[in-house]
Protein backbone atom coordinates (compact mmCIF):
# COMPACT_ATOMS: atom_id res chain seq x y z
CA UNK A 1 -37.24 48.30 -62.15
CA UNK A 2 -37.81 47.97 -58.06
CA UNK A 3 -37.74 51.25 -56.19
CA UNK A 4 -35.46 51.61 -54.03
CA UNK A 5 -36.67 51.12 -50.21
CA UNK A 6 -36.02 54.56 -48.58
CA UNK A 7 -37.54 53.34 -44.84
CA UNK A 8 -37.23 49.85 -43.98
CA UNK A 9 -40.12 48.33 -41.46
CA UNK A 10 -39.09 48.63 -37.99
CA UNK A 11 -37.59 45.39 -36.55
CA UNK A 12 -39.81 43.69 -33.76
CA UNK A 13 -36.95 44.41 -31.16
CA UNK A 14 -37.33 48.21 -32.63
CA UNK A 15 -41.20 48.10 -32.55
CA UNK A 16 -40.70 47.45 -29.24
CA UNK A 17 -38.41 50.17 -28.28
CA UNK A 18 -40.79 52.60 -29.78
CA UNK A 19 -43.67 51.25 -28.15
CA UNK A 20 -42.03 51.70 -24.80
CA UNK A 21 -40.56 54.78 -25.69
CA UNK A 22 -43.89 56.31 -26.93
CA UNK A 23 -45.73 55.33 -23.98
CA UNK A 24 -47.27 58.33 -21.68
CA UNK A 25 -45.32 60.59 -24.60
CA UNK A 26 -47.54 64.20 -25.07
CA UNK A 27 -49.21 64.96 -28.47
CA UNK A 28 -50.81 60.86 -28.96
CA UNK A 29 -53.88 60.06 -29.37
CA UNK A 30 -55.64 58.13 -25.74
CA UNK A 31 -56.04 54.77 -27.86
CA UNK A 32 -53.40 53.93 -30.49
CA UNK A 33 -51.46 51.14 -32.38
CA UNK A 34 -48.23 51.56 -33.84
CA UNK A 35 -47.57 50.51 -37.89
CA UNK A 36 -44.87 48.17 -38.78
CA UNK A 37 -42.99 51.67 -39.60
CA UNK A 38 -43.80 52.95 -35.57
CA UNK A 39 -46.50 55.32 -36.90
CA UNK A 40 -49.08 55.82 -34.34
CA UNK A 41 -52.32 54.95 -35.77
CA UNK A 42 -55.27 56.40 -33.45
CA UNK A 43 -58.37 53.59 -32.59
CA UNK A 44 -61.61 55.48 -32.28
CA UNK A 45 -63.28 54.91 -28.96
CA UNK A 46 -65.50 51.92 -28.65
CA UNK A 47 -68.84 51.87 -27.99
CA UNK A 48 -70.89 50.46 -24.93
CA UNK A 49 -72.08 47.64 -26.69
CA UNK A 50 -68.43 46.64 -28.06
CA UNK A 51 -67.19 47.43 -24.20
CA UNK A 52 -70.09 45.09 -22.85
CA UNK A 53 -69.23 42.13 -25.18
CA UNK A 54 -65.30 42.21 -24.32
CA UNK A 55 -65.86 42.36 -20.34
CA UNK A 56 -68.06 39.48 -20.96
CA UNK A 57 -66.15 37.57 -22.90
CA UNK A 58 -63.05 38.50 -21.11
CA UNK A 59 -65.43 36.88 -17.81
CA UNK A 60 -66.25 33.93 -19.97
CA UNK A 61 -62.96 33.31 -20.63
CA UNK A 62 -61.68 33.28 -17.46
CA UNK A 63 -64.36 31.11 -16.21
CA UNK A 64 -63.47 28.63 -18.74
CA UNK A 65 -59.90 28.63 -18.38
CA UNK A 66 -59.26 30.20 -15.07
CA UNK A 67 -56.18 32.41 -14.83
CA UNK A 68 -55.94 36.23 -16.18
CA UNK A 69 -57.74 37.06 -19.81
CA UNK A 70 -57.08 41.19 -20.06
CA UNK A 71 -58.22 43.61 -22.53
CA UNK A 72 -56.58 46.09 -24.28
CA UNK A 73 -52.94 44.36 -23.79
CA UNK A 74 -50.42 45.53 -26.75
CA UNK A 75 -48.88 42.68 -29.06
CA UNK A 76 -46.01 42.44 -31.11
CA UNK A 77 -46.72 41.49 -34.77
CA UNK A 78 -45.31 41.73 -37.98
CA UNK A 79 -47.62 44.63 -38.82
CA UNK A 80 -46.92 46.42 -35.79
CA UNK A 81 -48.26 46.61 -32.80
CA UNK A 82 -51.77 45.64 -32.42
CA UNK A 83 -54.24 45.70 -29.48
CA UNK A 84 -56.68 43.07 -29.14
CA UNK A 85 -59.76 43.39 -27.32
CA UNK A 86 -59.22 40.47 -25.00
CA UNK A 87 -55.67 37.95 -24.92
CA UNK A 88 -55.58 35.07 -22.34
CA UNK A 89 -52.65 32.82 -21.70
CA UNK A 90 -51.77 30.78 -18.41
CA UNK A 91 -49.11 32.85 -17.52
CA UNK A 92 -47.89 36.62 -17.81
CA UNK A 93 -44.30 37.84 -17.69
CA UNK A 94 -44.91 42.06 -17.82
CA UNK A 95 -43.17 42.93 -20.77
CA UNK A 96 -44.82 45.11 -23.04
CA UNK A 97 -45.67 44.72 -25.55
CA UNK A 98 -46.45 40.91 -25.63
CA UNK A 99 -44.24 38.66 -27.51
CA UNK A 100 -44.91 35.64 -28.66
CA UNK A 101 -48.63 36.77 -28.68
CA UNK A 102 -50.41 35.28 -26.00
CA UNK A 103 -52.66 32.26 -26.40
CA UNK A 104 -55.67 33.51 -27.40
CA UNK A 105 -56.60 37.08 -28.84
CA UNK A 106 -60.22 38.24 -29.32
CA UNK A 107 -60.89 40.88 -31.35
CA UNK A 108 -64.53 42.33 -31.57
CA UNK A 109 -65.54 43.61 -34.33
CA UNK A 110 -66.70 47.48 -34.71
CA UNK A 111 -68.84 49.31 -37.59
CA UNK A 112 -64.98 51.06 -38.27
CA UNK A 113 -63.20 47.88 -38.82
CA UNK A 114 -62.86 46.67 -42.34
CA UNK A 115 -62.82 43.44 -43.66
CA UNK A 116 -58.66 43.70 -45.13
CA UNK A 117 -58.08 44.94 -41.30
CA UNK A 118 -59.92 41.72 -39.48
CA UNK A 119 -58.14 39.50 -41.87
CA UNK A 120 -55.06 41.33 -41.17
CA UNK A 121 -55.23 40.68 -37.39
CA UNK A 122 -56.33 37.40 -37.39
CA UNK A 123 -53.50 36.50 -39.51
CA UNK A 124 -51.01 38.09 -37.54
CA UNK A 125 -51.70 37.17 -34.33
CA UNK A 126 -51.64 33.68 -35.30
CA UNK A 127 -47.99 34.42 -36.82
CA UNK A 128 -46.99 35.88 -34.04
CA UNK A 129 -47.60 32.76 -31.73
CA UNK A 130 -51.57 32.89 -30.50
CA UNK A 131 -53.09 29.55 -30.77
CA UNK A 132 -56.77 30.65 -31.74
CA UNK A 133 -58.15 33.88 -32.63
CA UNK A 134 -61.67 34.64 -32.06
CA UNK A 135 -63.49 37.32 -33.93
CA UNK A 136 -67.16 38.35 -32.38
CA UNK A 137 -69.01 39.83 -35.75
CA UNK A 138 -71.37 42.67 -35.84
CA UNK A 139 -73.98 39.77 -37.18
CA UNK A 140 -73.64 38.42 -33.05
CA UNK A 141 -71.42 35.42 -34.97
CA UNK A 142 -68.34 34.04 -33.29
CA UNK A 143 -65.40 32.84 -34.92
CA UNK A 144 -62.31 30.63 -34.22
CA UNK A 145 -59.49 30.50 -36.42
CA UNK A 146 -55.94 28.57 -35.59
CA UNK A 147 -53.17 28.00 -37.93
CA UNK A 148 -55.51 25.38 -40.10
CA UNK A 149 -57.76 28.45 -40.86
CA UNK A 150 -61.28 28.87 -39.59
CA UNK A 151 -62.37 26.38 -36.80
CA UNK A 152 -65.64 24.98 -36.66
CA UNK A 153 -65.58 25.17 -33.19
CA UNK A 154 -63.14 26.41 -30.48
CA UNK A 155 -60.15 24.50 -30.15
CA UNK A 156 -59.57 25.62 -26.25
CA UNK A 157 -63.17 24.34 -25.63
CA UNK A 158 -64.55 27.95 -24.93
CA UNK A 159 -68.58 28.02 -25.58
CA UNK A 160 -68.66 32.06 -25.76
CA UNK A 161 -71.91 34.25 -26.11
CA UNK A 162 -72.67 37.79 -26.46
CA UNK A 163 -74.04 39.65 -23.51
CA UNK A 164 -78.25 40.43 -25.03
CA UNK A 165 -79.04 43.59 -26.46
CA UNK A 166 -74.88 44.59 -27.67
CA UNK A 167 -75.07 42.56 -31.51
CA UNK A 168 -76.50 41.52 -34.15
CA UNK A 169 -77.64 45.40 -34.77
């Protein structure tokens, strides 16, 4: 016998909403993501290192691509809303949060993140409309992944390496 579903997931239109109406609100954590129920989930702070590799990758990708690549820019998935550490696409429109998820999302990795979670995001944000995720590892290995799965090399041509000294620890 199914149990009966006493809170349905939040619709993207009402992740949105909450997102918005959360934002700035008193009693939340500085850094959070929102469930695909609108629960605030808190993100620890990152670390130098993790803060060196996205402001150089964030540099590397612009570089590469020109335009905008900004961290810490929320996106609308299926499991919520998630924040990766750097999105680029050509253009931005201002609506937050992001949706469909901009071209490419970076997320780096942290000694916190699990292995379910990094498969979660990389999933999502290629449902959600990004055309390659790239996960920097803790082992200083960069990944691409696109719809096909894992790419053996970036499909957007991006050559990106970690700043010396941040990983492999």
């Amino acid at each position: 016998m199914n149990a009966p579903i006493v809170y349905p997931k939040l619709s993207p239109q009402e992740l949105a909403q909450r997102w918005n109406a959360l934002l700035g609100a008193p009693g939340l954590p500085e850094r959070y993501e929102l469930d695909e129920y609108g629960e605030a989930i808190e993100l620890i702070a990152p670390k130098t290192a993790h803060q060196r590799i996205v402001n150089a990758i964030q540099r590397q990708i612009e570089q590469a691509l020109g335009g905008e690549a900004l961290p810490g820019i929320a996106v609308l998935t299926s499991i919520g809303v998630r924040i990766p550490d750097v999105v680029w696409q050509s253009a931005w429109s201002g609506i937050d949060p992001v949706s469909p998820a901009p071209t490419i999302c970076v997320d780096v990795q942290s000694e916190e993140n699990t292995r379910r979670e990094l498969n979660d995001k990389v999933a999502t944000y290629l449902e959600a409309g990004a055309r390659e995720v790239i996960l920097a590892e803790l082992s200083g290995r960069i990944r691409n992944f696109g719809a096909e799965g894992e790419r053996s090399a970036s499909a957007m041509g991006l050559a990106l390496a970690l700043p010396p000294g941040t990983y492999p620890r």
